[in-house]
PDB file of N, CA and C in Angstrom:
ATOM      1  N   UNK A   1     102.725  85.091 117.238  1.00  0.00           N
ATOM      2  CA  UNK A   1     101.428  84.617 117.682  1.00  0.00           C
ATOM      3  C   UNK A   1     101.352  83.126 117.401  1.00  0.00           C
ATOM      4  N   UNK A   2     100.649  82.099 118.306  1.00  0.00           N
ATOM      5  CA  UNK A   2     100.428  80.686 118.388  1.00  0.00           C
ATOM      6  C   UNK A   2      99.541  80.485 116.727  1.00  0.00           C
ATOM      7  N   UNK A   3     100.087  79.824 116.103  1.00  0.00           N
ATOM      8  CA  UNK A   3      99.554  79.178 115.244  1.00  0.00           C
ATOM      9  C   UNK A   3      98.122  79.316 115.071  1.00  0.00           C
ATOM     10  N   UNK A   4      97.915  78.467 115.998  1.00  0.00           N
ATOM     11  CA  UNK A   4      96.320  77.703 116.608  1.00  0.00           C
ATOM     12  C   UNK A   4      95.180  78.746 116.691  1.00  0.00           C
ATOM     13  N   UNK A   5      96.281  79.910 117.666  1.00  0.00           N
ATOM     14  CA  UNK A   5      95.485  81.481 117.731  1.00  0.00           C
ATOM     15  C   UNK A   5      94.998  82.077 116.940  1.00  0.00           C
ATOM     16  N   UNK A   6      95.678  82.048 116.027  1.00  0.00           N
ATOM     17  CA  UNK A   6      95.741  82.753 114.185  1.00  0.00           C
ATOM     18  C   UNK A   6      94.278  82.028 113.852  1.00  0.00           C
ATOM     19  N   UNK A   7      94.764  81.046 113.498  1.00  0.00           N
ATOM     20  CA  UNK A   7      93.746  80.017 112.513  1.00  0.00           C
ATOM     21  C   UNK A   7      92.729  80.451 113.163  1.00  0.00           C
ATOM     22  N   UNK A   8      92.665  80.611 115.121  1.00  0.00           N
ATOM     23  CA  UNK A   8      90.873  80.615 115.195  1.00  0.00           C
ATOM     24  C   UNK A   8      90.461  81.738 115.078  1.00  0.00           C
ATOM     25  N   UNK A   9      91.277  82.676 115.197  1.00  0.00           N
ATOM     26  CA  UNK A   9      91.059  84.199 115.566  1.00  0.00           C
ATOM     27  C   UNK A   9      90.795  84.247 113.601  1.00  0.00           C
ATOM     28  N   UNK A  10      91.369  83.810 112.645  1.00  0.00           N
ATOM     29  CA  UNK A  10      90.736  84.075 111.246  1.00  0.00           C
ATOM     30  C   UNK A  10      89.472  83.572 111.128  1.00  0.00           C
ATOM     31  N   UNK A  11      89.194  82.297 111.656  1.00  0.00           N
ATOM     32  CA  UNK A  11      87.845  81.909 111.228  1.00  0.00           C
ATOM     33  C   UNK A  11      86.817  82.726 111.822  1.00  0.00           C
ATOM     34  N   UNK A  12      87.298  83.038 113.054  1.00  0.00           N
ATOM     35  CA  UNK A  12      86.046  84.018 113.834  1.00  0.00           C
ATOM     36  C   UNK A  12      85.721  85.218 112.538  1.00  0.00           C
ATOM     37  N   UNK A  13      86.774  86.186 112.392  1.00  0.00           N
ATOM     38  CA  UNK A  13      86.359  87.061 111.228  1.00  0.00           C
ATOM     39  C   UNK A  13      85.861  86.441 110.393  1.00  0.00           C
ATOM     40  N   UNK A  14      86.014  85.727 109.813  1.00  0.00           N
ATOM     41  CA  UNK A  14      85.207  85.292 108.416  1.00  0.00           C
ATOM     42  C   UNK A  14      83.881  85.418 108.602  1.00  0.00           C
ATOM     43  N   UNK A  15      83.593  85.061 110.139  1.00  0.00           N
ATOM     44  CA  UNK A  15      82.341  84.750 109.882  1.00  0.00           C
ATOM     45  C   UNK A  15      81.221  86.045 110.269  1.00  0.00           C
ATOM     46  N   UNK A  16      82.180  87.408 110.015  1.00  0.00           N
ATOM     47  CA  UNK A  16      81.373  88.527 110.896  1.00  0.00           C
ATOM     48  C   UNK A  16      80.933  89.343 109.426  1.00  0.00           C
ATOM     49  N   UNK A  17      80.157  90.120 109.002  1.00  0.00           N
ATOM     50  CA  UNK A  17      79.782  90.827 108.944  1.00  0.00           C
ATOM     51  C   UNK A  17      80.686  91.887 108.199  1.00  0.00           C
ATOM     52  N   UNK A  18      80.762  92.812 107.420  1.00  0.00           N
ATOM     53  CA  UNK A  18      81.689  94.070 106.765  1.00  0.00           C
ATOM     54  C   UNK A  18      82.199  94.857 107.934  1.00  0.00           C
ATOM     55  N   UNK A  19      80.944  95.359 108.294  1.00  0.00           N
ATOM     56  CA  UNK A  19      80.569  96.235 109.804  1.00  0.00           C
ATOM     57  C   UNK A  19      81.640  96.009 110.592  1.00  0.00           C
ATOM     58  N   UNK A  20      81.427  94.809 111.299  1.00  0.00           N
ATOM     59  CA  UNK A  20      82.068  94.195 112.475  1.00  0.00           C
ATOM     60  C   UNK A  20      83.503  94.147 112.243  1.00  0.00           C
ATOM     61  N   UNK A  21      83.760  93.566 110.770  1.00  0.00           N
ATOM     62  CA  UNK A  21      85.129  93.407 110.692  1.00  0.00           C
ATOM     63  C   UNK A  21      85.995  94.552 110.233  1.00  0.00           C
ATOM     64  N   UNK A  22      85.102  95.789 110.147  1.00  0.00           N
ATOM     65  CA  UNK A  22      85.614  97.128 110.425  1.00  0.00           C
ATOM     66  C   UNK A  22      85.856  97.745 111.887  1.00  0.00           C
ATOM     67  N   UNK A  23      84.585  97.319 112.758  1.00  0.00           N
ATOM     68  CA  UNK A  23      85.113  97.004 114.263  1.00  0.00           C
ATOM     69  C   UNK A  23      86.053  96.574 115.177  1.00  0.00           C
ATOM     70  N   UNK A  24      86.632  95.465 114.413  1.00  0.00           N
ATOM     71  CA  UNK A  24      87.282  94.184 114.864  1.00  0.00           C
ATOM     72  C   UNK A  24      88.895  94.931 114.752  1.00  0.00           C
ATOM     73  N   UNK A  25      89.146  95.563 112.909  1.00  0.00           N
ATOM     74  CA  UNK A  25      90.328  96.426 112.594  1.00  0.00           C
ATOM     75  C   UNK A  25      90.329  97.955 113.555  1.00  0.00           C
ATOM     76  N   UNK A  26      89.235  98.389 113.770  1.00  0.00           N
ATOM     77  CA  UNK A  26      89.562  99.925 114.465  1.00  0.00           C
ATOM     78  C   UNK A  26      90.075  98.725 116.315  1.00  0.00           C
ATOM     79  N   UNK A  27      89.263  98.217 116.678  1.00  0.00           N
ATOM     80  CA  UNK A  27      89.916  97.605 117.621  1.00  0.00           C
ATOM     81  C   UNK A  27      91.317  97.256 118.141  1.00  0.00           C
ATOM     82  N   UNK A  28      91.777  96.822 116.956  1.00  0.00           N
ATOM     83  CA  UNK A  28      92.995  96.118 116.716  1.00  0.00           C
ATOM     84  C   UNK A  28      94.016  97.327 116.615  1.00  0.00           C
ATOM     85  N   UNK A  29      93.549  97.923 115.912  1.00  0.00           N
ATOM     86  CA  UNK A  29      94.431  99.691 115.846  1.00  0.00           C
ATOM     87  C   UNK A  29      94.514 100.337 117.148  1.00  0.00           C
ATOM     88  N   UNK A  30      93.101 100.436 117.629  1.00  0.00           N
ATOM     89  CA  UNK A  30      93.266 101.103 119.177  1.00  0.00           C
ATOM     90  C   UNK A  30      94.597 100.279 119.865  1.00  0.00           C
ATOM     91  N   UNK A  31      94.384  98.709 120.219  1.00  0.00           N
ATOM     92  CA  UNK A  31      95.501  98.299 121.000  1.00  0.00           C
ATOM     93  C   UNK A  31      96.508  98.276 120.089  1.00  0.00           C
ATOM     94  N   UNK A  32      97.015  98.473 119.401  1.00  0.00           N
ATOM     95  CA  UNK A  32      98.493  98.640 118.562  1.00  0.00           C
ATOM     96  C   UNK A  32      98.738 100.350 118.836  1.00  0.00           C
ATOM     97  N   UNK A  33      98.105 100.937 119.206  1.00  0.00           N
ATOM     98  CA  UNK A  33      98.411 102.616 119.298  1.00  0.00           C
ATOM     99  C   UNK A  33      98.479 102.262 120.890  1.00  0.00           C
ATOM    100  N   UNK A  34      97.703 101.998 121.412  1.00  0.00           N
ATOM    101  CA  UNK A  34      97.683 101.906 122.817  1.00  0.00           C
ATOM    102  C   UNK A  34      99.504 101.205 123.786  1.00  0.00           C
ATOM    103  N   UNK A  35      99.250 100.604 122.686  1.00  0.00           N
ATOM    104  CA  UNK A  35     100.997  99.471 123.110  1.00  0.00           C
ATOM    105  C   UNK A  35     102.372 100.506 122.714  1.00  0.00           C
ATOM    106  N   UNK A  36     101.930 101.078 121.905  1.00  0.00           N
ATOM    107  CA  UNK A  36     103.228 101.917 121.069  1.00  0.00           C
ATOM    108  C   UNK A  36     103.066 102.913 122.051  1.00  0.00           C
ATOM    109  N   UNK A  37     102.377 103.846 122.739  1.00  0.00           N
ATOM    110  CA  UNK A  37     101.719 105.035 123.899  1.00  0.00           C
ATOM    111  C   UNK A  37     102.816 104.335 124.669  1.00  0.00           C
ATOM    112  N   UNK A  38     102.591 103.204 125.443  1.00  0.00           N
ATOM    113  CA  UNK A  38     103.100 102.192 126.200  1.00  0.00           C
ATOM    114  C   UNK A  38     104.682 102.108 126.440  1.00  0.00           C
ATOM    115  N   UNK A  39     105.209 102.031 125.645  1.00  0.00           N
ATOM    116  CA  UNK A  39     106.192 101.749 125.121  1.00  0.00           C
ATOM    117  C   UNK A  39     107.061 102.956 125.026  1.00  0.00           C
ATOM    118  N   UNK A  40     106.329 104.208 124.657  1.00  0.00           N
ATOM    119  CA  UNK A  40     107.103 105.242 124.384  1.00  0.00           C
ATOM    120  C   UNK A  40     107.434 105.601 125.641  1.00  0.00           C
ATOM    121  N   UNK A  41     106.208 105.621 126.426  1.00  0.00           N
ATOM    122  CA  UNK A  41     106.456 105.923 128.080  1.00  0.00           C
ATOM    123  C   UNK A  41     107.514 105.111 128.835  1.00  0.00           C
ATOM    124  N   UNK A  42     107.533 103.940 128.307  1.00  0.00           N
ATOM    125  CA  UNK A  42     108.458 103.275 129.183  1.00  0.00           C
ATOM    126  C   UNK A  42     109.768 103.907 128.923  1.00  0.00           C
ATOM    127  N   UNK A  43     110.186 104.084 127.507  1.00  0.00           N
ATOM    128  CA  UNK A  43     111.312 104.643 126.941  1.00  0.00           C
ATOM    129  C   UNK A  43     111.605 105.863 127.763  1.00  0.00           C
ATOM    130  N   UNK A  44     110.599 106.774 127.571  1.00  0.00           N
ATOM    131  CA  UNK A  44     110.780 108.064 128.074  1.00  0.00           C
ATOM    132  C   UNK A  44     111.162 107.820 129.995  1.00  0.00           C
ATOM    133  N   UNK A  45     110.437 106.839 130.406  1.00  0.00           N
ATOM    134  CA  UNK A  45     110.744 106.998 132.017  1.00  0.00           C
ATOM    135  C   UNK A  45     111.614 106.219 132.136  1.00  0.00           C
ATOM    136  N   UNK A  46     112.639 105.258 131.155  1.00  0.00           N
ATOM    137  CA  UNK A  46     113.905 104.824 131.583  1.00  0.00           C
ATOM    138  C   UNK A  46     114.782 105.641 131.417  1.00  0.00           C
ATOM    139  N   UNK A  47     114.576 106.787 130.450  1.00  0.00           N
ATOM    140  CA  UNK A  47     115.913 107.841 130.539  1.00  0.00           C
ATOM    141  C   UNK A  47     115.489 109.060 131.383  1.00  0.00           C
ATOM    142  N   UNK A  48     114.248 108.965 132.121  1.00  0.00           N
ATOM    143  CA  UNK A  48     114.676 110.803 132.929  1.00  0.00           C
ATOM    144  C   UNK A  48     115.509 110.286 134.052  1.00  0.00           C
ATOM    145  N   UNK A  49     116.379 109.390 134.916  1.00  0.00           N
ATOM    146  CA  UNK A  49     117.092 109.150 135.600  1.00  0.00           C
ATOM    147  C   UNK A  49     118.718 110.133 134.919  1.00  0.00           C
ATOM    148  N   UNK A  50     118.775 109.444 133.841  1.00  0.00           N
ATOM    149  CA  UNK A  50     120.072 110.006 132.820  1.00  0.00           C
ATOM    150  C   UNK A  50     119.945 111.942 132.458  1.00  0.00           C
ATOM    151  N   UNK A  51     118.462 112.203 132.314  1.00  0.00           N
ATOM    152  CA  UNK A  51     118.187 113.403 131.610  1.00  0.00           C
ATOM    153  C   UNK A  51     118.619 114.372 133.466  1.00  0.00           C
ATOM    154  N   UNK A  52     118.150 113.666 134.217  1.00  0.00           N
ATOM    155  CA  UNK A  52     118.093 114.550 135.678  1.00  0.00           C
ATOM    156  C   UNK A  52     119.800 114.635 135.944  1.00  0.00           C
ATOM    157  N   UNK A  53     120.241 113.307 136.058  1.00  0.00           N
ATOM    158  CA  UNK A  53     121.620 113.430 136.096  1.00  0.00           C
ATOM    159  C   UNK A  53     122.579 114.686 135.098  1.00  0.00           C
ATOM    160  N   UNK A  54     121.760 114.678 134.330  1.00  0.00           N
ATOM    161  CA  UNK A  54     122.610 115.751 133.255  1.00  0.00           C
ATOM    162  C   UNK A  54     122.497 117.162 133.184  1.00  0.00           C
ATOM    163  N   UNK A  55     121.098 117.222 134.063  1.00  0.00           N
ATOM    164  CA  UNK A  55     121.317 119.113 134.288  1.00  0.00           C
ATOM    165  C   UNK A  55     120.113 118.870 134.006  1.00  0.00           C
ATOM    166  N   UNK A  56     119.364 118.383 133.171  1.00  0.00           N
ATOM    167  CA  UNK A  56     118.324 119.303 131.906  1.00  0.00           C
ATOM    168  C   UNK A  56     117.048 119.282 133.285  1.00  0.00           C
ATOM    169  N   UNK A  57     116.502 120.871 132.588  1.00  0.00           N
ATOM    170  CA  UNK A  57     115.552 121.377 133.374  1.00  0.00           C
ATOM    171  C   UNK A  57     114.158 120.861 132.897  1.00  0.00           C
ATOM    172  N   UNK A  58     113.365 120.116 133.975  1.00  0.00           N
ATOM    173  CA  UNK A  58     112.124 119.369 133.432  1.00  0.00           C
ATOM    174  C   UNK A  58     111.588 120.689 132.603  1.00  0.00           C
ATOM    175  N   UNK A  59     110.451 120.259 132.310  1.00  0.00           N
ATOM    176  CA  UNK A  59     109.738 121.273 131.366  1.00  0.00           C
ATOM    177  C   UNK A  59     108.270 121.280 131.964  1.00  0.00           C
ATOM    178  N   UNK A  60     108.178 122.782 131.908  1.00  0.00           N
ATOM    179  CA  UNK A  60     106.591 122.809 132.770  1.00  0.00           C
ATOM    180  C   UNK A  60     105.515 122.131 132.007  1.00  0.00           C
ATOM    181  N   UNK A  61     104.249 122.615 132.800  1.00  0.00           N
ATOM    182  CA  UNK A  61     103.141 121.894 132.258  1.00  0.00           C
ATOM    183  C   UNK A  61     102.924 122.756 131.069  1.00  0.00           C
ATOM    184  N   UNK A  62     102.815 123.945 131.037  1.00  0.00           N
ATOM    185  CA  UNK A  62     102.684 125.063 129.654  1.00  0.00           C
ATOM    186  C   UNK A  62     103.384 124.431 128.998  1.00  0.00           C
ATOM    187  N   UNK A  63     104.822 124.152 128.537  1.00  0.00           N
ATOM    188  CA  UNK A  63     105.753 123.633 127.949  1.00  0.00           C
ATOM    189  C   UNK A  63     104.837 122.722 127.427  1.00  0.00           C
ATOM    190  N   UNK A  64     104.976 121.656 128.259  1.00  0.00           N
ATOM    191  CA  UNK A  64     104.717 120.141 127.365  1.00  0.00           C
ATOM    192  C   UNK A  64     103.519 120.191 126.821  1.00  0.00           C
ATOM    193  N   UNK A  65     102.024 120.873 126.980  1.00  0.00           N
ATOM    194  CA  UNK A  65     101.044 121.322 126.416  1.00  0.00           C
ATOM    195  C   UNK A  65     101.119 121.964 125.285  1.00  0.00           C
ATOM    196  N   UNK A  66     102.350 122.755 125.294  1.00  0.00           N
ATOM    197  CA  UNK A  66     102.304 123.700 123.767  1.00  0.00           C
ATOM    198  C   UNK A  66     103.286 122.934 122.500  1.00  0.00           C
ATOM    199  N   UNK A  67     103.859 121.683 123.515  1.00  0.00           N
ATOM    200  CA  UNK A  67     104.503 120.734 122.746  1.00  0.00           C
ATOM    201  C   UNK A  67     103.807 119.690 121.669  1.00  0.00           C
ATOM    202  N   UNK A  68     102.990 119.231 122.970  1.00  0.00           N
ATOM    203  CA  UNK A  68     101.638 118.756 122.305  1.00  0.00           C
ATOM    204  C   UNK A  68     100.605 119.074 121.662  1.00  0.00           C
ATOM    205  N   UNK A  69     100.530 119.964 121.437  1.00  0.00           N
ATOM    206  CA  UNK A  69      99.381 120.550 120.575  1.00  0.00           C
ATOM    207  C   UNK A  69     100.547 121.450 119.254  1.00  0.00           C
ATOM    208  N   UNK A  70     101.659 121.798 119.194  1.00  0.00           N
ATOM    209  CA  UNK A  70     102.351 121.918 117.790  1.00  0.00           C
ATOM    210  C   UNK A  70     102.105 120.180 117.065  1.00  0.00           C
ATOM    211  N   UNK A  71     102.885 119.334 118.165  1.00  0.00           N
ATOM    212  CA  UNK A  71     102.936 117.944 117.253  1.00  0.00           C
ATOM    213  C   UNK A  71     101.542 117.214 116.936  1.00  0.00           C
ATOM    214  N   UNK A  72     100.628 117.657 117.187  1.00  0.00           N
ATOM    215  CA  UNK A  72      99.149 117.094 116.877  1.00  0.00           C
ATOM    216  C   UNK A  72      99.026 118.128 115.556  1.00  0.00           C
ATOM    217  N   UNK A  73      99.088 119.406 115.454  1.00  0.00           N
ATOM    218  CA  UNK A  73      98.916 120.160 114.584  1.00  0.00           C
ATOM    219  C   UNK A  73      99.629 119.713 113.138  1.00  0.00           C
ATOM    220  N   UNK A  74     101.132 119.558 113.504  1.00  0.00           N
ATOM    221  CA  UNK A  74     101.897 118.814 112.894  1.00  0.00           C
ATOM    222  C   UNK A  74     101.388 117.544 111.716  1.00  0.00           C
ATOM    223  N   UNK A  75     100.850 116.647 113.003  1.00  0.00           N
ATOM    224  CA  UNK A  75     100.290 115.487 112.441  1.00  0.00           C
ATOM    225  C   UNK A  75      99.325 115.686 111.513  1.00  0.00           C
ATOM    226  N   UNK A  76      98.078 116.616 111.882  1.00  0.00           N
ATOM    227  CA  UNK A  76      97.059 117.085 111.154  1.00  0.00           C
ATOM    228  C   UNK A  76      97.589 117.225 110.085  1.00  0.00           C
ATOM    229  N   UNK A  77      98.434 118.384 109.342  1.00  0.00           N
ATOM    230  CA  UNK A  77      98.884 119.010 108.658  1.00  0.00           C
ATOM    231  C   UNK A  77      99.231 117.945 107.692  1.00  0.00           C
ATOM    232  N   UNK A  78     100.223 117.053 108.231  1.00  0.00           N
ATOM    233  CA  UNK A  78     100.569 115.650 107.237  1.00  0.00           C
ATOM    234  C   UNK A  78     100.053 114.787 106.725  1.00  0.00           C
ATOM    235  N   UNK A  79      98.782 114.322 107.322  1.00  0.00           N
ATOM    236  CA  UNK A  79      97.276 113.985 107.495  1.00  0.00           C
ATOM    237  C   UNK A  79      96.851 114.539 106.155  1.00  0.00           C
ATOM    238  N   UNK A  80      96.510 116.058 106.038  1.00  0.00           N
ATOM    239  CA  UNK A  80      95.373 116.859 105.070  1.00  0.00           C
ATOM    240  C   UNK A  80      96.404 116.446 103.764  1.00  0.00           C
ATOM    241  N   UNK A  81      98.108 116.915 103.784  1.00  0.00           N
ATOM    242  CA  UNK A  81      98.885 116.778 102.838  1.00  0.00           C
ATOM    243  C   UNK A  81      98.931 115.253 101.989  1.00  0.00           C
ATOM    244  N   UNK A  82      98.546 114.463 102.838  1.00  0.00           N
ATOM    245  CA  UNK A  82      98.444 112.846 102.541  1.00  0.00           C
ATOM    246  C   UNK A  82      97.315 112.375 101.605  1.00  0.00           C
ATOM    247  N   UNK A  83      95.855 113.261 102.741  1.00  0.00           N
ATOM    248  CA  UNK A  83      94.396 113.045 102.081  1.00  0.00           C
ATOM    249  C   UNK A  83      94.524 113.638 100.351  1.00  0.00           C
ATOM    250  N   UNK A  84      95.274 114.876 100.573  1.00  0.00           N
ATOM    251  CA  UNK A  84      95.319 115.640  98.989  1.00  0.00           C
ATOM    252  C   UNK A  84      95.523 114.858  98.220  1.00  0.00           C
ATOM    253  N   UNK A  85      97.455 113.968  98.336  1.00  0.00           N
ATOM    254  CA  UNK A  85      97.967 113.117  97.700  1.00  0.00           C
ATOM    255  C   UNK A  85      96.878 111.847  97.285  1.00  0.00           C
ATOM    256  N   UNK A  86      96.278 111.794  97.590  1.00  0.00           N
ATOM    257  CA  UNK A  86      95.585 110.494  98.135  1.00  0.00           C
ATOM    258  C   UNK A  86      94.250 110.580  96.422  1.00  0.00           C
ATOM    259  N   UNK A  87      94.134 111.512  96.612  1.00  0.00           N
ATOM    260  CA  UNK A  87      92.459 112.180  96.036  1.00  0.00           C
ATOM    261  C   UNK A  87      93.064 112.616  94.519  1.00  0.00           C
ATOM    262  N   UNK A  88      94.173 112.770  94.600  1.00  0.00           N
ATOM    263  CA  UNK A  88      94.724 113.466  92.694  1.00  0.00           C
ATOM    264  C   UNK A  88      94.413 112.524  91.967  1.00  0.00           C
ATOM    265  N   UNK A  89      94.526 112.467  90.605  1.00  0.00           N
ATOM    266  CA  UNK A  89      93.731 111.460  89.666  1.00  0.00           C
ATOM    267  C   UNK A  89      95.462 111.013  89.137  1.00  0.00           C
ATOM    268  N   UNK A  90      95.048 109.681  89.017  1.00  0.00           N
ATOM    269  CA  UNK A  90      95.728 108.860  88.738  1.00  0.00           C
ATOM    270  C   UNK A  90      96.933 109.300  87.081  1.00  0.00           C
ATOM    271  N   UNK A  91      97.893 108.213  87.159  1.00  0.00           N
ATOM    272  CA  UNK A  91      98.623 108.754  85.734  1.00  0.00           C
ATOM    273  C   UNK A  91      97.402 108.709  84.576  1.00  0.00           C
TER     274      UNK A  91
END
C-alpha cells in the first residue's frame, strides 16, 4: 500500500469513534474474506480444465451442498472448541 494512503487512511481512524472503528475493522474483514472467496474461485476455475481432462466426474448439486454444510459445521465446531480454549482461566 502507497505510503501516503496509509498515513491518510490512519488519520481518518483516529478520528472516529470506538463504534465506527469497529465498523471500519468488520469492513475491512468483509473485503479480505471477500478477496480470499475470490481467489479461491479463480484457483478452483483454473484447474477444472485439468480435473475434466482427467476423467473426474463433476459433482452434483446434492454433492457440493452436503459438502458445504459438513465444512461450515466443521468450522463451527472449531469455532465453539476455540471459544472454550479462549474462556479457561489463565495459569
Amino acid at each position: 500500500m502507497n505510503a501516503i494512503i496509509e498515513q491518510s487512511l490512519l488519520a481518518k481512524i483516529r478520528t472516529l469513534s470506538p463504534q465506527q472503528v469497529a465498523e471500519v475493522d468488520d469492513f475491512v474483514e468483509f473485503l479480505s474474506a471477500r478477496s480470499r472467496k475470490n481467489a479461491a474461485l479463480d484457483h478452483l476455475l483454473a484447474i477444472a480444465p485439468a480435473l475434466e481432462a482427467a476423467g473426474v466426474v463433476p459433482m452434483s448439486e446434492e454433492e457440493i451442498a452436503a459438502e458445504i454444510k459438513a465444512a461450515r459445521a466443521e468450522r463451527r465446531s472449531r469455532q465453539v472448541e476455540q471459544d472454550k480454549g479462549s474462556d479457561a482461566p489463565g495459569p
